[in-house]
N, C-alpha and C. Protein backbone atom coordinates (compact mmCIF):
# COMPACT_ATOMS: atom_id res chain seq x y z
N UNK A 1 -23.79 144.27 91.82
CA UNK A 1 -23.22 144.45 93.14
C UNK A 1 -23.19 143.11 93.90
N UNK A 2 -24.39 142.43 93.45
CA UNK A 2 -24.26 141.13 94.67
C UNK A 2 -23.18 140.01 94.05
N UNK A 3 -22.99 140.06 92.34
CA UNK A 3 -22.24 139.39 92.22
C UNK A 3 -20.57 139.98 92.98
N UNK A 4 -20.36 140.99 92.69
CA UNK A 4 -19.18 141.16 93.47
C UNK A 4 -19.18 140.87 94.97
N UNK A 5 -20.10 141.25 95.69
CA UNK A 5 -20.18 141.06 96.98
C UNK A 5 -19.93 139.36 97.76
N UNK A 6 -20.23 138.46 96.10
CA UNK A 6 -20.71 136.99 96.49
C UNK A 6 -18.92 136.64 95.94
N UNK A 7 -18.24 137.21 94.86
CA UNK A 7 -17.26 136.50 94.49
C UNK A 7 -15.66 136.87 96.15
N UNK A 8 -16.05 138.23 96.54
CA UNK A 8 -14.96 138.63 97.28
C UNK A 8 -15.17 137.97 99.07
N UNK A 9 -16.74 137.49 98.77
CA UNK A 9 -16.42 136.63 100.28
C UNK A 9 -16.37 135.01 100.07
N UNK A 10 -17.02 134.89 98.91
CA UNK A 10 -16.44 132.97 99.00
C UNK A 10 -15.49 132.59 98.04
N UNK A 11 -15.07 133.63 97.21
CA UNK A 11 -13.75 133.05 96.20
C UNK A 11 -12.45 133.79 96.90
N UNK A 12 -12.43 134.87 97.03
CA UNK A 12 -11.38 135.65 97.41
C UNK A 12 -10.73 135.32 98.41
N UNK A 13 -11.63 135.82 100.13
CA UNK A 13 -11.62 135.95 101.41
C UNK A 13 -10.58 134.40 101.84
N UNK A 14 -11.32 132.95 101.15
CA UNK A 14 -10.79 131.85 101.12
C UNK A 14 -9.93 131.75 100.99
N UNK A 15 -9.17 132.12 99.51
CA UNK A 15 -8.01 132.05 98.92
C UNK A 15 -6.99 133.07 99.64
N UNK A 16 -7.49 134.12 99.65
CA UNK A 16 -6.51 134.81 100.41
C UNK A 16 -6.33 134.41 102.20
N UNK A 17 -7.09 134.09 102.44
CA UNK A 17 -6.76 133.48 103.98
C UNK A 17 -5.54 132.26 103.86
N UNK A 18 -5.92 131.45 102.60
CA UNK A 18 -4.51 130.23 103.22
C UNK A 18 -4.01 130.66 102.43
N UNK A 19 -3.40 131.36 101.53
CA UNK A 19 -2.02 132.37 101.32
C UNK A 19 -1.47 133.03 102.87
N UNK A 20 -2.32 133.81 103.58
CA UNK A 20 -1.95 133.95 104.69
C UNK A 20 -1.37 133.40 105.85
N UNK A 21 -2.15 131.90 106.04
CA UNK A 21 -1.86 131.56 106.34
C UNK A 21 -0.40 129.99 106.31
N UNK A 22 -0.44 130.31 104.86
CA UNK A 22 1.03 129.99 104.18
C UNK A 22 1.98 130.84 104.38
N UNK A 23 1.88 132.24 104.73
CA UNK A 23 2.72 133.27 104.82
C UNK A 23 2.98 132.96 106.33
N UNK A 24 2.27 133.03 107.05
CA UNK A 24 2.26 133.50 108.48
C UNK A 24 3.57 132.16 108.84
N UNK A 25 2.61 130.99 108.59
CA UNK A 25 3.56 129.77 108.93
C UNK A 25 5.00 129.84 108.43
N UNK A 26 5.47 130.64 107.50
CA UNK A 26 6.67 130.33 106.93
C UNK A 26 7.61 131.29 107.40
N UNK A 27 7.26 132.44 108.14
CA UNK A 27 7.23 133.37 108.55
C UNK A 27 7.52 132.95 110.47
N UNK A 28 6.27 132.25 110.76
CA UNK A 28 7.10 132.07 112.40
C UNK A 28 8.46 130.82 112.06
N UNK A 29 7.92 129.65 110.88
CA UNK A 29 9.23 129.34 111.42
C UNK A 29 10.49 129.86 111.12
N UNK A 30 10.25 131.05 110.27
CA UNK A 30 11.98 131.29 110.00
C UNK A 30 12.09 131.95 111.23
N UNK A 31 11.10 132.53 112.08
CA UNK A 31 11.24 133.55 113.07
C UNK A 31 11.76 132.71 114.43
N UNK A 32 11.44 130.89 114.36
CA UNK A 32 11.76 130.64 115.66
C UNK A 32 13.31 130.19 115.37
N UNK A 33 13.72 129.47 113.72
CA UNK A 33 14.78 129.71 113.54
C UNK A 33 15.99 130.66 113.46
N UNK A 34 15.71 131.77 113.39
CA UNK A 34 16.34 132.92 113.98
C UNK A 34 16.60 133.12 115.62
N UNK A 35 15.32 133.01 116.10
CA UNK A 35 15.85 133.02 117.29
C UNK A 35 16.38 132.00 118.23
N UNK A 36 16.01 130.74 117.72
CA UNK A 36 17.35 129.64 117.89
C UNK A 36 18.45 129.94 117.63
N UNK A 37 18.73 130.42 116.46
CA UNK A 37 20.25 130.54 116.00
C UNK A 37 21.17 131.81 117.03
N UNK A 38 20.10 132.77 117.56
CA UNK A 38 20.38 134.33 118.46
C UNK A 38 21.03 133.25 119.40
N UNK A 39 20.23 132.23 120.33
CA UNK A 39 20.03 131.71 122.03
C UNK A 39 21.95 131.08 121.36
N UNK A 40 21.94 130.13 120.38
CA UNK A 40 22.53 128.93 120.37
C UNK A 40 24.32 130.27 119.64
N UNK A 41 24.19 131.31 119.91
CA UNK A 41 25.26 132.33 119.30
C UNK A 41 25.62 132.86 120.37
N UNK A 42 24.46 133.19 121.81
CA UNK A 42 24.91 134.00 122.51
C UNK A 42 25.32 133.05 123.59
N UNK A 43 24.68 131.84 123.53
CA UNK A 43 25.09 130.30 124.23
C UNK A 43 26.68 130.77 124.03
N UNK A 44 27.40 130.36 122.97
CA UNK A 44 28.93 130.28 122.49
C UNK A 44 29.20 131.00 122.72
N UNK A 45 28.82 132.86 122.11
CA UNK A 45 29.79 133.79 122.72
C UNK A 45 30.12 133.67 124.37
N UNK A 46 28.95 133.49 125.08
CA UNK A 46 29.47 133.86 126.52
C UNK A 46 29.96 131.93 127.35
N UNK A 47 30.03 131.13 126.34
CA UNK A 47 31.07 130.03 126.65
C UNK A 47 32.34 129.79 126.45
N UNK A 48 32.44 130.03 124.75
CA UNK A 48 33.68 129.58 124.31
C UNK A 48 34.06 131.53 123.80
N UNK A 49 33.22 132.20 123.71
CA UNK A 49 33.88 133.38 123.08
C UNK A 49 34.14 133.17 121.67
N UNK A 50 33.04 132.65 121.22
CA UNK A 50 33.07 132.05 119.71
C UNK A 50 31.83 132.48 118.72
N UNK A 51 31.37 132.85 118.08
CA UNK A 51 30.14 133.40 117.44
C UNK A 51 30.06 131.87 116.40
N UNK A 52 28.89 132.23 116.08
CA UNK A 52 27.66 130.99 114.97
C UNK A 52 27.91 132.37 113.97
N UNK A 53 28.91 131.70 112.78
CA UNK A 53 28.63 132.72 111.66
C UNK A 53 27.42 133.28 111.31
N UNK A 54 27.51 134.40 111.00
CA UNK A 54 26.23 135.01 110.23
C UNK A 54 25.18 134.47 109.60
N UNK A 55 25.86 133.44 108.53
CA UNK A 55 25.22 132.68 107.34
C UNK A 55 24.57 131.48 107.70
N UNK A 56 24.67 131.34 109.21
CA UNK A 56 23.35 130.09 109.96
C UNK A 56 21.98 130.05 109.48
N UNK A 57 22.00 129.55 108.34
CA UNK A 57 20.64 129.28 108.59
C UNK A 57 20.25 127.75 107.80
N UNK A 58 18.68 127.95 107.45
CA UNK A 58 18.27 126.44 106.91
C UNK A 58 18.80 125.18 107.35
N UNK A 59 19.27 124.13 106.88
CA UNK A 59 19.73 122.85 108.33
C UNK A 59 20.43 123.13 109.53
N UNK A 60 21.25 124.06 109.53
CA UNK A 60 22.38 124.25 110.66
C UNK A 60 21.14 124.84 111.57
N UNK A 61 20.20 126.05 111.50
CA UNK A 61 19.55 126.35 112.50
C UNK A 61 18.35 125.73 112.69
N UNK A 62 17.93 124.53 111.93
CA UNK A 62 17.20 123.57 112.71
C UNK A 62 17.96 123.00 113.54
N UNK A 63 18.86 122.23 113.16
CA UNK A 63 20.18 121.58 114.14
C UNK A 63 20.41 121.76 115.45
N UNK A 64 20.34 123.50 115.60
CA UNK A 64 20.74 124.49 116.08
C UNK A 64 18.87 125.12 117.22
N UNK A 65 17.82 124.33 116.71
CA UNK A 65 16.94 124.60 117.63
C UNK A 65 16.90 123.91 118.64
N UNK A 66 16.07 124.20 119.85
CA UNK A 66 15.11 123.54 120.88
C UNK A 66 14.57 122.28 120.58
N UNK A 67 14.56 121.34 121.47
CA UNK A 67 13.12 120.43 120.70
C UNK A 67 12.17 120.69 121.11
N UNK A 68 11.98 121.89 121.90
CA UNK A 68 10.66 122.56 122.15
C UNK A 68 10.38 123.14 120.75
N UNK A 69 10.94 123.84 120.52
CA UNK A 69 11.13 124.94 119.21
C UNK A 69 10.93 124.23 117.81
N UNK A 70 11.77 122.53 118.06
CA UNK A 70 11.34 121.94 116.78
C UNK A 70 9.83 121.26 117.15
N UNK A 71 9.19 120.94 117.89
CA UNK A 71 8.13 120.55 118.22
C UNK A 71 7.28 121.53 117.75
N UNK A 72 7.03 122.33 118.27
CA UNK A 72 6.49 124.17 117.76
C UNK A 72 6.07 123.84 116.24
N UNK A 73 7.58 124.29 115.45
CA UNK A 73 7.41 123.98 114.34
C UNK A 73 6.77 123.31 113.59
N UNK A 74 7.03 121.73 113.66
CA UNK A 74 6.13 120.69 113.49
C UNK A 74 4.60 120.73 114.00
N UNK A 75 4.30 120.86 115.20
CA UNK A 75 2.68 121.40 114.85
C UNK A 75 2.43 122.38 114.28
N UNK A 76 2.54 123.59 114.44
CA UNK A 76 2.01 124.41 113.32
C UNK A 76 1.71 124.16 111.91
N UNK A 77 3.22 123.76 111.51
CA UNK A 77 3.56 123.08 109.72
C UNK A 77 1.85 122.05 109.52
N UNK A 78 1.92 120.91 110.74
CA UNK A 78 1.10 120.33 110.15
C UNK A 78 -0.48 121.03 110.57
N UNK A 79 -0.54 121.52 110.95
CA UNK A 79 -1.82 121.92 111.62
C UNK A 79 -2.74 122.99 110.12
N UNK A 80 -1.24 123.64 109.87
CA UNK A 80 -1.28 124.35 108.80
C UNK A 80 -2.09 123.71 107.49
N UNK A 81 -1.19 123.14 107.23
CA UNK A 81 -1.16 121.75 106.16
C UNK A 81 -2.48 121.12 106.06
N UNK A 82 -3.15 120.62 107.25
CA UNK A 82 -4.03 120.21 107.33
C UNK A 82 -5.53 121.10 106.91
N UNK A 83 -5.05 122.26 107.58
CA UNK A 83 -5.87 123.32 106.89
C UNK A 83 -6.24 123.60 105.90
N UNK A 84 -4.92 124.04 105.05
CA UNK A 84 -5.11 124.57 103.06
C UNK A 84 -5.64 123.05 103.14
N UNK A 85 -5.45 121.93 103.08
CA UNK A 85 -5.71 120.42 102.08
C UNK A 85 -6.78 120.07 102.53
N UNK A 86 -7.69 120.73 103.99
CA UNK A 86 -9.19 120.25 103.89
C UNK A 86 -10.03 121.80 103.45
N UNK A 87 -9.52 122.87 103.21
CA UNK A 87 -9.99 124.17 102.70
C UNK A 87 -10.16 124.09 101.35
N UNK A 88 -9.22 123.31 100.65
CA UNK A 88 -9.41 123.00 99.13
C UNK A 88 -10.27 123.30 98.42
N UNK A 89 -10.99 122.16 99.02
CA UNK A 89 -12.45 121.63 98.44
C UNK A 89 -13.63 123.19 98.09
N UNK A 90 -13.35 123.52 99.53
CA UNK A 90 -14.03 124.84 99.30
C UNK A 90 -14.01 125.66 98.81
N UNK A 91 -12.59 125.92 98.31
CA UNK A 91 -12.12 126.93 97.65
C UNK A 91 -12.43 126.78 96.06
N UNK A 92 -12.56 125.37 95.81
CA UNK A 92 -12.19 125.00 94.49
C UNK A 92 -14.12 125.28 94.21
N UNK A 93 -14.70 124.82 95.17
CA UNK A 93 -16.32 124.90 95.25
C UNK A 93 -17.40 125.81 94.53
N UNK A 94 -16.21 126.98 95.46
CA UNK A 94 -16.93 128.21 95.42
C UNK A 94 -16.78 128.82 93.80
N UNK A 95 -15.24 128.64 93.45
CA UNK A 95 -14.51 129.14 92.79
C UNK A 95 -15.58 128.40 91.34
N UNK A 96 -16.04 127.49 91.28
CA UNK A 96 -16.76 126.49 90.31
C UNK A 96 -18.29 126.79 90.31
N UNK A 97 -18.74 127.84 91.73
CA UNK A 97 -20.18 127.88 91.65
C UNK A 97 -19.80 129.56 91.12
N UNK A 98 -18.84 130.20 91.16
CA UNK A 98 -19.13 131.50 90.30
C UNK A 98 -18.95 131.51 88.77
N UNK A 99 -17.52 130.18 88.73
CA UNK A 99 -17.37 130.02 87.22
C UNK A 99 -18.44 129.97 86.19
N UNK A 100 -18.97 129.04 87.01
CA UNK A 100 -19.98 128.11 86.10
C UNK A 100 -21.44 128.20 86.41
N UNK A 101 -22.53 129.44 85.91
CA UNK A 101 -23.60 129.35 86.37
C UNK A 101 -24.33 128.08 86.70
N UNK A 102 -24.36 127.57 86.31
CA UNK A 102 -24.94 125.79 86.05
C UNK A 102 -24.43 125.21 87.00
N UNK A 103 -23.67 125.48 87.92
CA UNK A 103 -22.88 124.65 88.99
C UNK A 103 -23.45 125.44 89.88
N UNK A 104 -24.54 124.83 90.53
CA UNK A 104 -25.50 124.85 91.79
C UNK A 104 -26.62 123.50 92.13
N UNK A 105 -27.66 123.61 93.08
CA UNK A 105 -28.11 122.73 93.61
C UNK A 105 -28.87 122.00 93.15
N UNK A 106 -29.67 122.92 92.03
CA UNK A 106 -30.89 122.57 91.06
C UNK A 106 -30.11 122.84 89.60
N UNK A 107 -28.99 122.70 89.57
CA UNK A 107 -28.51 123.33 87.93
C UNK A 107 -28.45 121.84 87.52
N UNK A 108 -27.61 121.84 86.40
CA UNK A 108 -27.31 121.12 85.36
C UNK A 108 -25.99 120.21 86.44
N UNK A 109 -25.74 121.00 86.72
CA UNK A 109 -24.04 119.84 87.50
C UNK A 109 -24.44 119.51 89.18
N UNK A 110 -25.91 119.48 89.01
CA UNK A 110 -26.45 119.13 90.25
C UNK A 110 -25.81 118.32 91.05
N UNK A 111 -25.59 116.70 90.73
CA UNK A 111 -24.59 115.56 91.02
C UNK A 111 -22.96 115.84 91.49
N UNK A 112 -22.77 116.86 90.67
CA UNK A 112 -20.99 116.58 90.70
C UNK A 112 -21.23 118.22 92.02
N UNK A 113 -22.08 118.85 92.05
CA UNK A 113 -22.22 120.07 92.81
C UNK A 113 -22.67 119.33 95.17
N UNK A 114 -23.36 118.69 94.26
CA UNK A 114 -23.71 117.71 95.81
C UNK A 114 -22.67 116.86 96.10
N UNK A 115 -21.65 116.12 95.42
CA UNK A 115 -20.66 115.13 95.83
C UNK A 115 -19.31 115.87 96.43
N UNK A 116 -19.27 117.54 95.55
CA UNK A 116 -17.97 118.45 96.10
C UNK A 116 -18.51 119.09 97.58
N UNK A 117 -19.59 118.91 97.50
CA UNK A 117 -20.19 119.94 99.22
C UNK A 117 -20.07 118.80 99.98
N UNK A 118 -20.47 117.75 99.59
CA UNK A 118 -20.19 116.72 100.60
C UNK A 118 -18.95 116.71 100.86
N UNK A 119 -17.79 116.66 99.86
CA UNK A 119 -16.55 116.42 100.17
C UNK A 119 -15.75 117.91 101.32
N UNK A 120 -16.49 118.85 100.90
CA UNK A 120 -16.21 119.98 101.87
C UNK A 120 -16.50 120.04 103.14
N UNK A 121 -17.74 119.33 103.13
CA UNK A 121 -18.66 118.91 104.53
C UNK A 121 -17.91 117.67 105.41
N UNK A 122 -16.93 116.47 105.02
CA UNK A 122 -16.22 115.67 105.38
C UNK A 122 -14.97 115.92 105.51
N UNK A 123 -14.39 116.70 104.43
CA UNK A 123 -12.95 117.68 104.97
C UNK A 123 -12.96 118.69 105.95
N UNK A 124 -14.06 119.48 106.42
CA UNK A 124 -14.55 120.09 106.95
C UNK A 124 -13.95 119.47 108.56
N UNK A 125 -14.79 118.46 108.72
CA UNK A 125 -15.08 117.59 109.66
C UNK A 125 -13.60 117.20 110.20
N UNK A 126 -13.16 116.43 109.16
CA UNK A 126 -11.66 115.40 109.57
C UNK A 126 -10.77 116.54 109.82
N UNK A 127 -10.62 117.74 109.36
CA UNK A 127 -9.76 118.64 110.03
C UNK A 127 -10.06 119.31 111.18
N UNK A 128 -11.01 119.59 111.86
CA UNK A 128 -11.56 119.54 113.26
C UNK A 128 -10.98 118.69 114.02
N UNK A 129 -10.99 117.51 113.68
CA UNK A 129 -11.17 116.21 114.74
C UNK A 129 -9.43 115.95 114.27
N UNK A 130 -8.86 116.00 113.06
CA UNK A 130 -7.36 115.59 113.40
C UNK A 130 -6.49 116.38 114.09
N UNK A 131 -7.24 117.86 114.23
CA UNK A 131 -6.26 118.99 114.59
C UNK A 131 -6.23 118.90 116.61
N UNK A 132 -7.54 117.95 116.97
CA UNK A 132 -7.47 117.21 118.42
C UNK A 132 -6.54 116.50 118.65
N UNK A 133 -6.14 115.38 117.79
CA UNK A 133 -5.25 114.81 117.77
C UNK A 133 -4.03 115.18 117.77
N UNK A 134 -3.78 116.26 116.61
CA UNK A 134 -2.04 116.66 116.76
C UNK A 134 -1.79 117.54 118.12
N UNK A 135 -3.10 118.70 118.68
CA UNK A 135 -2.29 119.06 119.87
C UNK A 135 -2.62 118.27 120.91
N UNK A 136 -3.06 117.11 121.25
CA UNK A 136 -3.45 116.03 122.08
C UNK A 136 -1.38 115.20 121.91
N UNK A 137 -1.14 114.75 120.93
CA UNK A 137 0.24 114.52 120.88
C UNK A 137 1.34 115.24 120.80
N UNK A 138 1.07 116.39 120.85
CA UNK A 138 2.15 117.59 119.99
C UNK A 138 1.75 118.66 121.44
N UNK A 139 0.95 118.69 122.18
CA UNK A 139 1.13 119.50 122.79
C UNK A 139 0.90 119.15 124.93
N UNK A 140 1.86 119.40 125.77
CA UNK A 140 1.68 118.91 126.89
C UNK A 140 0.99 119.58 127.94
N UNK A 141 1.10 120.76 127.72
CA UNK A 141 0.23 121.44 127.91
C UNK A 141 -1.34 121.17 127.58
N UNK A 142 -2.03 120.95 126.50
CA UNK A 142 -3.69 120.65 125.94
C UNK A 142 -3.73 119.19 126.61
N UNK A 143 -2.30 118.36 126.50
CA UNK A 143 -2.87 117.13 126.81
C UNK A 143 -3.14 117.04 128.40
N UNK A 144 -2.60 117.85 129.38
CA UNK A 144 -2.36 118.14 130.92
C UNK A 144 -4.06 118.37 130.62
N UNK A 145 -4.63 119.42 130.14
CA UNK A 145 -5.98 120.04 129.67
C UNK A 145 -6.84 119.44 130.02
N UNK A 146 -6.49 118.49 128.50
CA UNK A 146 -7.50 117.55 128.44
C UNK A 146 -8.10 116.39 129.33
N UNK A 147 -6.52 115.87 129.96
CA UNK A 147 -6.87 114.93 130.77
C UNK A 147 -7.91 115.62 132.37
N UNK A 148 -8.05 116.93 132.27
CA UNK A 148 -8.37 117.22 133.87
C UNK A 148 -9.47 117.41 133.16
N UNK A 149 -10.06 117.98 131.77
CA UNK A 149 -11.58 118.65 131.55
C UNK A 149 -12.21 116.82 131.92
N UNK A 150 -11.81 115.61 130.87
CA UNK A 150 -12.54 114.19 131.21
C UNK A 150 -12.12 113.74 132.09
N UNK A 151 -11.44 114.21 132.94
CA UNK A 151 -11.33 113.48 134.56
C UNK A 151 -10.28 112.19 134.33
N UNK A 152 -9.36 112.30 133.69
CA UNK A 152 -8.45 111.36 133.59
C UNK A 152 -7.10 111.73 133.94
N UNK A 153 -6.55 110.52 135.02
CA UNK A 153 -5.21 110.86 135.97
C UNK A 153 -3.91 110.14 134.99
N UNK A 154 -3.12 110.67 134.45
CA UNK A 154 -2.09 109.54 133.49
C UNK A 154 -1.64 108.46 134.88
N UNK A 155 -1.71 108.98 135.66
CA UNK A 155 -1.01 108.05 137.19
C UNK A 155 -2.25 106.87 136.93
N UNK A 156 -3.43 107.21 137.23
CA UNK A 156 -4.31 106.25 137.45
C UNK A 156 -4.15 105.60 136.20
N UNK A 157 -4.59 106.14 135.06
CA UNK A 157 -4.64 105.19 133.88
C UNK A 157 -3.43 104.22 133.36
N UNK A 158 -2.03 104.85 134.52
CA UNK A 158 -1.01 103.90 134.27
C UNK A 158 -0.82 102.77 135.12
N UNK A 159 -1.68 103.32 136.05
CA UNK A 159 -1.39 102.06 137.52
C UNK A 159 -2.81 100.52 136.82
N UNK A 160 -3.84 101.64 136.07
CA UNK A 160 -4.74 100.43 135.82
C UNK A 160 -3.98 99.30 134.66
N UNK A 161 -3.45 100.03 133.69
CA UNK A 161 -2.95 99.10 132.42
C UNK A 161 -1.68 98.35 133.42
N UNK A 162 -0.69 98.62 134.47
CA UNK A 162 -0.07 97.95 135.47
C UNK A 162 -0.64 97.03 135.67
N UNK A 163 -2.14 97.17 136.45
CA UNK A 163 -2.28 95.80 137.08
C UNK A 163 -2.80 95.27 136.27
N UNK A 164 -3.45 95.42 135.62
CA UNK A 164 -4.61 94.64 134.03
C UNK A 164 -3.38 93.65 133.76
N UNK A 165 -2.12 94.21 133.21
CA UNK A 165 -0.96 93.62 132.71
C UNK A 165 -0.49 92.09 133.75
N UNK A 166 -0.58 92.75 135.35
CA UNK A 166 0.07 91.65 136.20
C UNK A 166 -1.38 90.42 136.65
N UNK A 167 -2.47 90.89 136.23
CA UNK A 167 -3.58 90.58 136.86
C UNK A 167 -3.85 88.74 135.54
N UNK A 168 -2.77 89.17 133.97
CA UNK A 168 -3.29 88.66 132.89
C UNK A 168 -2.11 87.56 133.25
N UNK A 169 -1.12 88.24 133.73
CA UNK A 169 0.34 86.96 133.87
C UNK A 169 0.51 86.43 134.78
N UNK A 170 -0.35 87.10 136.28
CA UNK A 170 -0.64 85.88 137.26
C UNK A 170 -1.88 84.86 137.59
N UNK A 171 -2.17 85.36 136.87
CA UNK A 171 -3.89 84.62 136.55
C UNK A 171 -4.86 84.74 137.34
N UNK A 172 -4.33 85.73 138.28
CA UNK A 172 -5.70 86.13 139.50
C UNK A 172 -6.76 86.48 139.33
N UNK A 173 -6.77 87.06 138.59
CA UNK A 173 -8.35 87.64 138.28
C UNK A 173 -9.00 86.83 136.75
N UNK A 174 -8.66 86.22 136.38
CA UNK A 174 -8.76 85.49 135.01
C UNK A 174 -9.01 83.98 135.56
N UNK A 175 -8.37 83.65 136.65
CA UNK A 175 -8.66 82.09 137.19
C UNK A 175 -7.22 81.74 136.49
N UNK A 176 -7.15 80.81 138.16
CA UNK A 176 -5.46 80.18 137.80
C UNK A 176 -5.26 78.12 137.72
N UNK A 177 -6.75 78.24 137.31
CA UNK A 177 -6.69 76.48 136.65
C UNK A 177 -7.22 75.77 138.43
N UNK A 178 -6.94 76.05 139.20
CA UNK A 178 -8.16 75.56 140.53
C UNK A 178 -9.18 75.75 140.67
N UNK A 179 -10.77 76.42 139.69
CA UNK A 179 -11.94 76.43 139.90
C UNK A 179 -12.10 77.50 140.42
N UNK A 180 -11.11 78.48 140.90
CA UNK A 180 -11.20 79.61 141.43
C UNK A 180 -11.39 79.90 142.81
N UNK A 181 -10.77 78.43 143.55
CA UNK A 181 -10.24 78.75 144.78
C UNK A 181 -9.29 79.13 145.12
């Protein structure tokens, strides 16, 4: 029993989650491409009185999106992405500590068993901290967020790199070759 209990939550549960979440992703974007292609059909009918053939899809209804909508897209895709390729490790982990009795902490593949947890423990990590990054650039909303949770004004931080900039080319604050009178 415990072996089943141990293979369907760390081999299975894993694997079937980023299938899911390979599904899900492929799934909203055909869904925001569809409904690009609806906005950018009913756009024409009630302009020109013209319909977006039926058969819109794949480049024409990217073409045919938002760049909100392609923005969308693009984070998710990568956010996604980033997911299955730092989940890997784990998957492949687990999948190697049921294969292979001997593949554990004190077994025989002790070495190669500590260098893959580490690598799970550092993929782990870098997908946390890159997935800050993509909605920090990818999203204006998190970045509006972010800047009010650390107390940062884009006004202020643009007026400082302003004067830093005029402060370096008029030499005022750096000294302008008189001793600093």
């Amino acid at each position: 029993m415990e072996h089943i209990k141990d293979s369907i939550n760390h081999i299975m549960l894993p694997f079937v989650g980023q299938i899911i979440i390979m599904c899900t992703t492929i799934l909203m974007v055909s869904a925001l491409q569809a409904s690009s292609s609806f906005r950018q059909k009913t756009k024409e009918d009630t302009s020109h009185n013209e319909a977006l053939g039926p058969n819109s899809t794949g480049s024409s209804s990217w073409r045919h999106m938002t760049n909100r909508d392609k923005r969308v897209v693009k984070m998710v895709t990568i956010i996604s992405t980033i997911f299955m390729i730092c989940n890997t490790p784990m998957v492949v982990g687990m999948t190697c500590r049921r294969a292979f009795p001997e593949f554990k902490i004190n077994g025989v593949y002790h070495n190669v068993h500590l260098t893959l947890f580490a690598i799970v423990f550092i993929a782990s990590s870098l997908s946390a901290s890159v997935n800050t990054f993509v909605y920090y650039f990818g999203s204006s909303r998190f970045k509006q967020r972010f800047h009010e949770i650390f107390g940062l004004d884009e006004n202020t931080i643009k007026s400082q790199s302003e004067s830093k900039g005029k402060s370096i080319t008029t030499g005022e604050e750096i000294g302008d070759g008189n001793g600093g009178r």
